[in-house]
PDB file of N, CA and C in Angstrom:
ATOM      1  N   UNK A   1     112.382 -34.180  -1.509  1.00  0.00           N
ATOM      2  CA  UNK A   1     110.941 -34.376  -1.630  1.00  0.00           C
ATOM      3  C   UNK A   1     110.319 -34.348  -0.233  1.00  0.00           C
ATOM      4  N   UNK A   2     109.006 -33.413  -0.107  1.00  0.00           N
ATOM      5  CA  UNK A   2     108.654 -33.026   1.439  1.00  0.00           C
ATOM      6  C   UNK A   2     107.622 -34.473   1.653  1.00  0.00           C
ATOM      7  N   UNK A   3     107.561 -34.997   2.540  1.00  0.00           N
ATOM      8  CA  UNK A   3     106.517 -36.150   2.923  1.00  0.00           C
ATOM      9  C   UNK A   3     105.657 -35.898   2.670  1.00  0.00           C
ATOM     10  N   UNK A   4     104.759 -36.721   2.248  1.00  0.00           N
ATOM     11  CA  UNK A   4     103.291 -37.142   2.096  1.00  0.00           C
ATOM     12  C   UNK A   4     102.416 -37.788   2.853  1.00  0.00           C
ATOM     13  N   UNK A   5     101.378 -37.437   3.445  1.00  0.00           N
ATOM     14  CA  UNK A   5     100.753 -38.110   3.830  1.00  0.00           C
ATOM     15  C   UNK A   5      99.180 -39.053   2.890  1.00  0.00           C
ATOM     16  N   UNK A   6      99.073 -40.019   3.000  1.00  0.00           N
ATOM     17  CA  UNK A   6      98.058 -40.543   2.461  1.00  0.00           C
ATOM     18  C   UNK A   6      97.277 -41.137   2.656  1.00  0.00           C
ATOM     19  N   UNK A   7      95.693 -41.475   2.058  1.00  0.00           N
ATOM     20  CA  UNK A   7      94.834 -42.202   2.907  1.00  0.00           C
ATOM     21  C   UNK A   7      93.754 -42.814   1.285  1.00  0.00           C
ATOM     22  N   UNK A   8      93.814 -44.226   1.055  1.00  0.00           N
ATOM     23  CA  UNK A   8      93.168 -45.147  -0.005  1.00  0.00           C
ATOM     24  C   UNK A   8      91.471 -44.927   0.796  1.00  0.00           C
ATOM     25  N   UNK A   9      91.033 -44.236  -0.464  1.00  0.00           N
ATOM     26  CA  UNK A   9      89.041 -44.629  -0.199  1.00  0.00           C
ATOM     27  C   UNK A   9      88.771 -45.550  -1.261  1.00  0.00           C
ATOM     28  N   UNK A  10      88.595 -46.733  -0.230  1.00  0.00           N
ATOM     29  CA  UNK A  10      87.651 -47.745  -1.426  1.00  0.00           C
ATOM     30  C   UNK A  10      85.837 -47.577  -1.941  1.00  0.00           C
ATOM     31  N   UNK A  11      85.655 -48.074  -2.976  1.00  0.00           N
ATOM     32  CA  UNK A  11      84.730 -47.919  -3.697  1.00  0.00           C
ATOM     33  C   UNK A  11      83.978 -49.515  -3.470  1.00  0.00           C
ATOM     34  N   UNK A  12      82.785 -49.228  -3.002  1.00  0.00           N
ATOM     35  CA  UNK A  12      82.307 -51.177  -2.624  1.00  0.00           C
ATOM     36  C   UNK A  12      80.968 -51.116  -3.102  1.00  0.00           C
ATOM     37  N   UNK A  13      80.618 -52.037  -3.854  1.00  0.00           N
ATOM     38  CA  UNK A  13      79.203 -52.927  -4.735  1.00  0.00           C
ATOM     39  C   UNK A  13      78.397 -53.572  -3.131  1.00  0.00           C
ATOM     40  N   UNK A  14      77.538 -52.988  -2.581  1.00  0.00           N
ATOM     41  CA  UNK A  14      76.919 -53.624  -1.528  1.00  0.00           C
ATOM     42  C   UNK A  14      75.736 -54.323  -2.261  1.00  0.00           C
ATOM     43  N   UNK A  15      75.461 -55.375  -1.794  1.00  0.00           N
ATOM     44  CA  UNK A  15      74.441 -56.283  -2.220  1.00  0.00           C
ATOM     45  C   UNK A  15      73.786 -56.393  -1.151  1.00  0.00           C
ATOM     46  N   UNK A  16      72.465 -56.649  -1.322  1.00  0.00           N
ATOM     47  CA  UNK A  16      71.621 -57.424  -0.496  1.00  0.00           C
ATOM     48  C   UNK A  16      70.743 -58.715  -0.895  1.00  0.00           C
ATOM     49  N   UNK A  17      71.096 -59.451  -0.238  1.00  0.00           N
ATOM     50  CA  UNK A  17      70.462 -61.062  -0.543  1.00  0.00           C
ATOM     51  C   UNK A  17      69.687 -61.398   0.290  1.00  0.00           C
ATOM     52  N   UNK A  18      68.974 -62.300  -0.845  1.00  0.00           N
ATOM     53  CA  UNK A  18      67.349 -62.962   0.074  1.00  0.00           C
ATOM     54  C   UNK A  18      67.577 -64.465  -0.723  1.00  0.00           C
ATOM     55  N   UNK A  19      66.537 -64.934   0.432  1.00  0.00           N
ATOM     56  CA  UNK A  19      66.122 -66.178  -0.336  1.00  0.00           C
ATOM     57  C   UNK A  19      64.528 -66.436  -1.163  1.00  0.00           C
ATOM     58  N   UNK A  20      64.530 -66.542  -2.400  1.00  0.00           N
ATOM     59  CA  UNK A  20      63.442 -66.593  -2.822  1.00  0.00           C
ATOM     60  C   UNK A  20      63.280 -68.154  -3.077  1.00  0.00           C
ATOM     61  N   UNK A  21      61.473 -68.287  -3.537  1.00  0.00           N
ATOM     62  CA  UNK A  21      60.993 -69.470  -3.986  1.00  0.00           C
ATOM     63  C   UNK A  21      61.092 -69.013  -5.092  1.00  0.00           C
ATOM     64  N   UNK A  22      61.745 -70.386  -5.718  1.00  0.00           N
ATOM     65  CA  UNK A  22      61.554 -70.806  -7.348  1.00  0.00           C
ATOM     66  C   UNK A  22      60.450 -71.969  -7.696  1.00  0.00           C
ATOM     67  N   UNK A  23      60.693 -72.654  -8.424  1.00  0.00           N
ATOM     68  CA  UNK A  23      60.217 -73.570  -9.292  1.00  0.00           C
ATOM     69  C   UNK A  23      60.458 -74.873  -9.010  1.00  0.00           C
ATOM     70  N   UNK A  24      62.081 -74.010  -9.010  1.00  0.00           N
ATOM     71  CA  UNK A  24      63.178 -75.457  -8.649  1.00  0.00           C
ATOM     72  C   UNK A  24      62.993 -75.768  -6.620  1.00  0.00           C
ATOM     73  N   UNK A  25      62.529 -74.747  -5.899  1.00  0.00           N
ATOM     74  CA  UNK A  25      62.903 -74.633  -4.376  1.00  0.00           C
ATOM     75  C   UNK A  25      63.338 -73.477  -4.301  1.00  0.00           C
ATOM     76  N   UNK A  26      64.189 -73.437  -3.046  1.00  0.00           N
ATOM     77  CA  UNK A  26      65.202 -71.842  -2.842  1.00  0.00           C
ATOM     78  C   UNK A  26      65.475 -71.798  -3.324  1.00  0.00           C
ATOM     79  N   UNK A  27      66.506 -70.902  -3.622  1.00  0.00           N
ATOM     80  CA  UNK A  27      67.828 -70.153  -3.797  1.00  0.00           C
ATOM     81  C   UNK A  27      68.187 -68.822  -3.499  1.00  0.00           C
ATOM     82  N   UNK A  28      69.543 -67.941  -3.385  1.00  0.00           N
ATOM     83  CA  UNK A  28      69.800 -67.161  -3.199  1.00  0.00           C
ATOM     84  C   UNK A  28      69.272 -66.131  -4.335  1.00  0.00           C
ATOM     85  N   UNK A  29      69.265 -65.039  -4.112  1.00  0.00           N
ATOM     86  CA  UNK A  29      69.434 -64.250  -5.059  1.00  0.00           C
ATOM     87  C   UNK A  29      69.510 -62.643  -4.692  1.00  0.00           C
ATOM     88  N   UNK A  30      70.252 -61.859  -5.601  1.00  0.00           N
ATOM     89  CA  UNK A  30      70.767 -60.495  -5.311  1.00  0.00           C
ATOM     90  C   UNK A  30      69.464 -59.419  -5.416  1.00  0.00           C
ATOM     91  N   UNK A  31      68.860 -58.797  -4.249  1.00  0.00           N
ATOM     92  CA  UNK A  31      67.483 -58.373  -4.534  1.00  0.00           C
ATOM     93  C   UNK A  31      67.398 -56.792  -4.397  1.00  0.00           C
ATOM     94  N   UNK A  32      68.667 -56.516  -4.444  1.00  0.00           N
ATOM     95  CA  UNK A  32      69.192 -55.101  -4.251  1.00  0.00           C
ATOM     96  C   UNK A  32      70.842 -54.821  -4.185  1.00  0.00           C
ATOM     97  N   UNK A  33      71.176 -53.365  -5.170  1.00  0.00           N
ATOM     98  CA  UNK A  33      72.721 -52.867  -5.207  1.00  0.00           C
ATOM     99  C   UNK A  33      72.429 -51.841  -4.452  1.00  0.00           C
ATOM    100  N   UNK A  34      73.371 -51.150  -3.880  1.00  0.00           N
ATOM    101  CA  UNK A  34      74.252 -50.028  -3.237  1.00  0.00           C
ATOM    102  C   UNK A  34      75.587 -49.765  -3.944  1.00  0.00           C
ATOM    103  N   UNK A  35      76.071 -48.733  -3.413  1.00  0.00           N
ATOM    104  CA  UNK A  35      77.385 -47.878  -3.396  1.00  0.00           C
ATOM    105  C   UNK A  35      77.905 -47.080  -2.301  1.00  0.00           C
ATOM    106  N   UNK A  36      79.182 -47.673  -1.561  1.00  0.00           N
ATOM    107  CA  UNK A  36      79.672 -47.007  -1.141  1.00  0.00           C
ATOM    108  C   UNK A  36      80.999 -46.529  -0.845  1.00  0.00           C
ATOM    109  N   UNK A  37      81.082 -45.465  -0.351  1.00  0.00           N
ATOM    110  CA  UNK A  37      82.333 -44.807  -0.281  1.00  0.00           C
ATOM    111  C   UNK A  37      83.355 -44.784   0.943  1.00  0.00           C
ATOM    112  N   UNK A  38      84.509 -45.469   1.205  1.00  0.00           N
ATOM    113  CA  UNK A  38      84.772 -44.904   2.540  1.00  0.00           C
ATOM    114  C   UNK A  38      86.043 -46.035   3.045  1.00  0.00           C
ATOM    115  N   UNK A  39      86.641 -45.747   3.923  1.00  0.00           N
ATOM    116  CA  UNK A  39      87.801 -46.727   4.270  1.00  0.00           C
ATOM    117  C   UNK A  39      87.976 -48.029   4.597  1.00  0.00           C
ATOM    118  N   UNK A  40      86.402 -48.372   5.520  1.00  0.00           N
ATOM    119  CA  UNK A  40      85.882 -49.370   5.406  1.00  0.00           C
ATOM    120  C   UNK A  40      84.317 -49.754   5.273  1.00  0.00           C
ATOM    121  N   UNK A  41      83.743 -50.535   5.397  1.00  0.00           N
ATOM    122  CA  UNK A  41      82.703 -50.596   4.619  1.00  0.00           C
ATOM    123  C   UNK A  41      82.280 -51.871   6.103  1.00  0.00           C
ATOM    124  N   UNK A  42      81.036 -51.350   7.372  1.00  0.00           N
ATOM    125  CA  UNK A  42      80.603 -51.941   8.675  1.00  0.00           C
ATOM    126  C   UNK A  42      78.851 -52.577   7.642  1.00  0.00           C
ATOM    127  N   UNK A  43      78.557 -52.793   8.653  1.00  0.00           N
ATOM    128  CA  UNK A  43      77.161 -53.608   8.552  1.00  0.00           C
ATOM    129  C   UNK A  43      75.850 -52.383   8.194  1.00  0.00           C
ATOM    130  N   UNK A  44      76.411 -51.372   8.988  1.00  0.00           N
ATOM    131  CA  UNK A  44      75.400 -50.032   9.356  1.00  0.00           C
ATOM    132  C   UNK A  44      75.768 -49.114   8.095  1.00  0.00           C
ATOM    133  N   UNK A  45      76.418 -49.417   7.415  1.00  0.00           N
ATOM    134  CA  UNK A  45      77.449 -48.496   6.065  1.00  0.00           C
ATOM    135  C   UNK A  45      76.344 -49.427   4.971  1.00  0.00           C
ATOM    136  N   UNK A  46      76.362 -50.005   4.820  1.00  0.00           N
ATOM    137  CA  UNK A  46      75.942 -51.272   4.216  1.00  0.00           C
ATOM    138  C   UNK A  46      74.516 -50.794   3.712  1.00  0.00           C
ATOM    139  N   UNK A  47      74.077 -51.045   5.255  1.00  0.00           N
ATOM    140  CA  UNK A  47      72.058 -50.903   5.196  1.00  0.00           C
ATOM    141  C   UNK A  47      72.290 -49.395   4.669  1.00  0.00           C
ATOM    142  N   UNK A  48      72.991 -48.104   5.474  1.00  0.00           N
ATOM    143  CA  UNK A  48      72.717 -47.069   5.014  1.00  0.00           C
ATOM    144  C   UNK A  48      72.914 -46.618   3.124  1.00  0.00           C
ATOM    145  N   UNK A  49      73.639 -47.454   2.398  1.00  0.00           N
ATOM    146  CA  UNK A  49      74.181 -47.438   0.946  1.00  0.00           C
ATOM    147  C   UNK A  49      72.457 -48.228   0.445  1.00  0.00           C
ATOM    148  N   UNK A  50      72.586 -49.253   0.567  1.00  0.00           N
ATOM    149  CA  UNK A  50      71.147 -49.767   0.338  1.00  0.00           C
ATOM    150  C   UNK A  50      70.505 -49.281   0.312  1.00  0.00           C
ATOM    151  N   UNK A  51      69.725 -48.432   1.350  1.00  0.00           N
ATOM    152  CA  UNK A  51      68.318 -47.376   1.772  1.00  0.00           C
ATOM    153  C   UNK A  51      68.452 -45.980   0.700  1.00  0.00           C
ATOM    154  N   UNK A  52      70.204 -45.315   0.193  1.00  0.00           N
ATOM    155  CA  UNK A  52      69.715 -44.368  -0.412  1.00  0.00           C
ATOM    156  C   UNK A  52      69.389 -44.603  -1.834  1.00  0.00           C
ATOM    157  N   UNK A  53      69.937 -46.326  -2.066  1.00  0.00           N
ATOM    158  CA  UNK A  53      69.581 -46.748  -3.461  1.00  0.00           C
ATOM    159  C   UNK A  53      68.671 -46.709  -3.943  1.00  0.00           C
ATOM    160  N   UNK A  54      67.322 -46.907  -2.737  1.00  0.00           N
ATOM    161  CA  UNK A  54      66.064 -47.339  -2.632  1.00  0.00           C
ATOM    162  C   UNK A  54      65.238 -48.577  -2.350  1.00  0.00           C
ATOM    163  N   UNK A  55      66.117 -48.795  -1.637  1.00  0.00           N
ATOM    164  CA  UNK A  55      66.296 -50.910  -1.296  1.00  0.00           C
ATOM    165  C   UNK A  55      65.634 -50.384  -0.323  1.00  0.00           C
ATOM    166  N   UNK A  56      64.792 -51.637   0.396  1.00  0.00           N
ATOM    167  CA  UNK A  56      64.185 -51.835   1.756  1.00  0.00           C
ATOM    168  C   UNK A  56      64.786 -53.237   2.443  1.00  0.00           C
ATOM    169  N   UNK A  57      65.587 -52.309   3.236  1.00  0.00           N
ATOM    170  CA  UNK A  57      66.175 -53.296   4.323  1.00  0.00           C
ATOM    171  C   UNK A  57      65.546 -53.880   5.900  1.00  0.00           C
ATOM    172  N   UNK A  58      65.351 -55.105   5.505  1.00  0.00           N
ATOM    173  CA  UNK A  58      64.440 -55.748   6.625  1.00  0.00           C
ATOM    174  C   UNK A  58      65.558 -56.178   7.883  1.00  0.00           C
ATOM    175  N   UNK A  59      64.771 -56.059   8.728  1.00  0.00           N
ATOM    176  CA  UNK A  59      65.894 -56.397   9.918  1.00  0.00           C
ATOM    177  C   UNK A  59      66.522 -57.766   9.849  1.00  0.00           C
ATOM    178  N   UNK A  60      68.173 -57.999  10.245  1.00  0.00           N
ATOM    179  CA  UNK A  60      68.852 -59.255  10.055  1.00  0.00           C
ATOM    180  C   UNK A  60      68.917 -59.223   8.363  1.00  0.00           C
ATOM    181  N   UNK A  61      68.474 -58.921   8.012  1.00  0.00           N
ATOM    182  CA  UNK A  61      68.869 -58.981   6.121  1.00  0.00           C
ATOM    183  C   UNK A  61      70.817 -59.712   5.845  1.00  0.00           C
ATOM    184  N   UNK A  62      70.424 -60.020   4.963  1.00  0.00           N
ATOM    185  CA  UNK A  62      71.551 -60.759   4.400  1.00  0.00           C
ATOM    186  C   UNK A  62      72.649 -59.467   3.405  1.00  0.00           C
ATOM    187  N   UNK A  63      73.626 -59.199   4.054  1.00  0.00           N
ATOM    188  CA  UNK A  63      74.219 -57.892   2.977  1.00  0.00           C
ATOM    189  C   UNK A  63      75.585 -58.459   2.475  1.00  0.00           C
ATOM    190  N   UNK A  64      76.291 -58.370   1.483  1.00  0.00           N
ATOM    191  CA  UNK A  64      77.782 -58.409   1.623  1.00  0.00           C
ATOM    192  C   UNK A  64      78.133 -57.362   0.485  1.00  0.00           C
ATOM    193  N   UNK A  65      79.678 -56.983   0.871  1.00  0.00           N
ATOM    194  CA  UNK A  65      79.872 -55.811   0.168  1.00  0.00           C
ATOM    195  C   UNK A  65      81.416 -56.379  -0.661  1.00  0.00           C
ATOM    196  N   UNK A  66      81.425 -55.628  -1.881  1.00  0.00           N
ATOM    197  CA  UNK A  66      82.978 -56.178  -2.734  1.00  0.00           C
ATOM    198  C   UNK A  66      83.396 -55.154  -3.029  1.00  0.00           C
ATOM    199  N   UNK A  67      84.751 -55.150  -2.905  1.00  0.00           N
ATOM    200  CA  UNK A  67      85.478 -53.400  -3.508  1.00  0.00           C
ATOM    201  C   UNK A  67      85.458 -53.427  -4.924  1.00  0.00           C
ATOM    202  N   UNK A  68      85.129 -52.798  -5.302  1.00  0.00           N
ATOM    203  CA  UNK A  68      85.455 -52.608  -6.601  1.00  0.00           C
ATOM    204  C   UNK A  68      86.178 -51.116  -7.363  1.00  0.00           C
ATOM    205  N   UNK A  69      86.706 -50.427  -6.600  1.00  0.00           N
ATOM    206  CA  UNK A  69      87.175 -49.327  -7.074  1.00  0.00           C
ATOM    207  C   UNK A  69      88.584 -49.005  -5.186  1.00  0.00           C
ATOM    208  N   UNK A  70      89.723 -48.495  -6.091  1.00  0.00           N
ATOM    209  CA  UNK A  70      90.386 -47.839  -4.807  1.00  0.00           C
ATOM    210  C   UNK A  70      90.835 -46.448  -5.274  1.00  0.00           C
ATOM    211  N   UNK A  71      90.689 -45.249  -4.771  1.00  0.00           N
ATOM    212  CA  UNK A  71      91.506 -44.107  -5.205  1.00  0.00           C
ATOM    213  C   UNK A  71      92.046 -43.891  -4.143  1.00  0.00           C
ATOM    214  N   UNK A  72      93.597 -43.617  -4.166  1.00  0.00           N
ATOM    215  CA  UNK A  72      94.603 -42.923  -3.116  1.00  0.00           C
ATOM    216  C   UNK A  72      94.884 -41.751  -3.172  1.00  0.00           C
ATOM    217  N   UNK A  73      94.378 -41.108  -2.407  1.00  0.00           N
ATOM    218  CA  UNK A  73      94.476 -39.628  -1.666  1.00  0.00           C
ATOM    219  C   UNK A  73      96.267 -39.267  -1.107  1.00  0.00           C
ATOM    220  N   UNK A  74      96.331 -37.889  -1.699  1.00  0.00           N
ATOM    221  CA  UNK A  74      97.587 -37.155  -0.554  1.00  0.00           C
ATOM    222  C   UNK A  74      97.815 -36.019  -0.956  1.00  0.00           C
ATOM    223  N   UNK A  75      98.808 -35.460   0.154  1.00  0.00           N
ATOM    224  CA  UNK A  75      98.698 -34.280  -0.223  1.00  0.00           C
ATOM    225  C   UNK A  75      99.982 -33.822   0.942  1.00  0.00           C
ATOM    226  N   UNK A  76     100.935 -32.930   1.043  1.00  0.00           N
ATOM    227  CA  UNK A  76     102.291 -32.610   1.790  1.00  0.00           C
ATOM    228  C   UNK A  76     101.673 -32.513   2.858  1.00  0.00           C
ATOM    229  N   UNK A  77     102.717 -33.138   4.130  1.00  0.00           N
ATOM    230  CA  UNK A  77     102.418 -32.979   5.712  1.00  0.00           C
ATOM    231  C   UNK A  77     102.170 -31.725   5.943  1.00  0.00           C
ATOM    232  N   UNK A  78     103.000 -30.632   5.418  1.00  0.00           N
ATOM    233  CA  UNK A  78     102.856 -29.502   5.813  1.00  0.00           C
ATOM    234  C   UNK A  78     101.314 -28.692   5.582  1.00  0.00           C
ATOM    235  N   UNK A  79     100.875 -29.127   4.327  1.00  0.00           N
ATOM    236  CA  UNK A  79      99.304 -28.478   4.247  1.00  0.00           C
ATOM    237  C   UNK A  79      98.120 -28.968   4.775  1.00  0.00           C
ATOM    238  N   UNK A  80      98.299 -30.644   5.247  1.00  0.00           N
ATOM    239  CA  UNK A  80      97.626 -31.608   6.220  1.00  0.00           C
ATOM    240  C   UNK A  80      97.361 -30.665   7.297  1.00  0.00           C
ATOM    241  N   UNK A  81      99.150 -30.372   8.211  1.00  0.00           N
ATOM    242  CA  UNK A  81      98.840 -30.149   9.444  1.00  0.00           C
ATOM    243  C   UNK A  81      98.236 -28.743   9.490  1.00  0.00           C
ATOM    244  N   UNK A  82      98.393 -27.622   8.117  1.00  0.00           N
ATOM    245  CA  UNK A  82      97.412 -26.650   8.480  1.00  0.00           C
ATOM    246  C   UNK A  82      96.061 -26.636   8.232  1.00  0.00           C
ATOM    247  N   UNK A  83      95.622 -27.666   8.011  1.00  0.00           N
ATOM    248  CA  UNK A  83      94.317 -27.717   7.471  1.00  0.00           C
ATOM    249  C   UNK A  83      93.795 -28.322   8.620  1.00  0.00           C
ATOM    250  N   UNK A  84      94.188 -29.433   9.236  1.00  0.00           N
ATOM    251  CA  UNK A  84      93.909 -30.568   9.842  1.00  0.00           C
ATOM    252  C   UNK A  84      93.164 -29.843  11.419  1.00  0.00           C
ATOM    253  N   UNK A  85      92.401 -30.675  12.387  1.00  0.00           N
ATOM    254  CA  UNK A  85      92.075 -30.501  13.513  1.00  0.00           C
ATOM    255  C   UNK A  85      92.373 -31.544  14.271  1.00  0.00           C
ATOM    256  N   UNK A  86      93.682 -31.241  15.326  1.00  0.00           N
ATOM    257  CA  UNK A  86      93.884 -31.969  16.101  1.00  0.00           C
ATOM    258  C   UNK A  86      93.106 -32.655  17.360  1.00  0.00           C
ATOM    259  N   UNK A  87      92.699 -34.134  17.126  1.00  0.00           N
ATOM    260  CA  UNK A  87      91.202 -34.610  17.817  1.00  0.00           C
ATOM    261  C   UNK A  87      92.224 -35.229  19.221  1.00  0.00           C
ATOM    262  N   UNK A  88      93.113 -35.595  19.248  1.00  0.00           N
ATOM    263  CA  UNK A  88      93.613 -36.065  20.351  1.00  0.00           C
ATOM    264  C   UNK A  88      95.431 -36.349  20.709  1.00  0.00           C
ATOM    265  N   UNK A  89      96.080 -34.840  21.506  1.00  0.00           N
ATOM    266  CA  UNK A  89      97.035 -34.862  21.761  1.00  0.00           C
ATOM    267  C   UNK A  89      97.830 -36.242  22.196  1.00  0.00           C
ATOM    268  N   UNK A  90      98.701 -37.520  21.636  1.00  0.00           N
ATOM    269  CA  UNK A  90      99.150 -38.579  22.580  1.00  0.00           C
ATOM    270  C   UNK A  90     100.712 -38.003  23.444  1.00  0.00           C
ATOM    271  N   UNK A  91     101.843 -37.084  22.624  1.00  0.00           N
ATOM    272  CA  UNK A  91     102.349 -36.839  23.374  1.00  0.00           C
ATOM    273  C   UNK A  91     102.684 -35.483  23.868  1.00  0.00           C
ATOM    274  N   UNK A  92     103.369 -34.867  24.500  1.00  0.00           N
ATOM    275  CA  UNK A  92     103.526 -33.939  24.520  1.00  0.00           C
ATOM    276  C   UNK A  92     104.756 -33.511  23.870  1.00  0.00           C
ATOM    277  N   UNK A  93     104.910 -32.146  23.271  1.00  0.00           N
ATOM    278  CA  UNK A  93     105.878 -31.825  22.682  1.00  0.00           C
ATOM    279  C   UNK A  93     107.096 -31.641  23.835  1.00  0.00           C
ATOM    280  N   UNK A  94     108.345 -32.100  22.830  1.00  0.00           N
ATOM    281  CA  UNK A  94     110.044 -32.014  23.848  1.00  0.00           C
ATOM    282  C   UNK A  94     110.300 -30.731  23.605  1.00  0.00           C
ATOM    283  N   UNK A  95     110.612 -30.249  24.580  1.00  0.00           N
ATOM    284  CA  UNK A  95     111.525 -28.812  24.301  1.00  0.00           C
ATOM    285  C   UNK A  95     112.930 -28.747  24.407  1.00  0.00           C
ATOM    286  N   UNK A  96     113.365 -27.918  23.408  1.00  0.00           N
ATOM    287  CA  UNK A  96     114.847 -27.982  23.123  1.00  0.00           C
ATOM    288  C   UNK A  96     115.800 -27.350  23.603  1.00  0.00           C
ATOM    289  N   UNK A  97     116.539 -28.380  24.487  1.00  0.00           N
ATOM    290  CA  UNK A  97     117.531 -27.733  25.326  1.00  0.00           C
ATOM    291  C   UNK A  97     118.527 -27.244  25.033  1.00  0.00           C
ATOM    292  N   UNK A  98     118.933 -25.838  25.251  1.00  0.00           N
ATOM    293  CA  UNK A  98     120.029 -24.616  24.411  1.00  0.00           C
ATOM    294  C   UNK A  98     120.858 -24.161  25.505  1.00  0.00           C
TER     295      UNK A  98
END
């Protein structure tokens, strides 16, 4: 069996939270969903999933994100490395002494 290489994209429920007035006082509450896609899921991933939902994200906003989906990707080293673009040589190749 030829190696595999592989790479998990998670699927994440971004929320955005505020604090509203009630009746009762504060409380939290969820005042916008997102979706996004990707290996990990930063602060700037977040607002950008929000904004194409149609959420308006105020500066400092309250976000948190939950996975809710994983699909694992692969596919043989050999069709990786012809497909692939090498972004940064670390070693150099050994040559074989005959």
């Amino acid at each position: 069996m030829a190696d595999k290489i592989t790479r998990t994209v998670n699927t994440y429920k971004v929320s955005l939270i505020e604090m509203v007035k009630t009746e009762e006082g504060y409380s939290c509450k969820v005042t916008g969903l997102g979706v996004h896609k990707g290996t990990s899921c930063t602060k700037k991933e977040m607002r950008t999933a929000l904004k194409a939902a149609g959420v308006h994200v105020k500066p400092g906003a309250t976000m948190e994100a939950e996975i809710i989906g994983k699909t694992m990707y692969s596919m043989p080293w050999e069709q990786f490395e012809s497909l692939a673009t090498a972004e940064e040589v670390v070693a150099e190749p050994i040559e074989n002494e005959e």
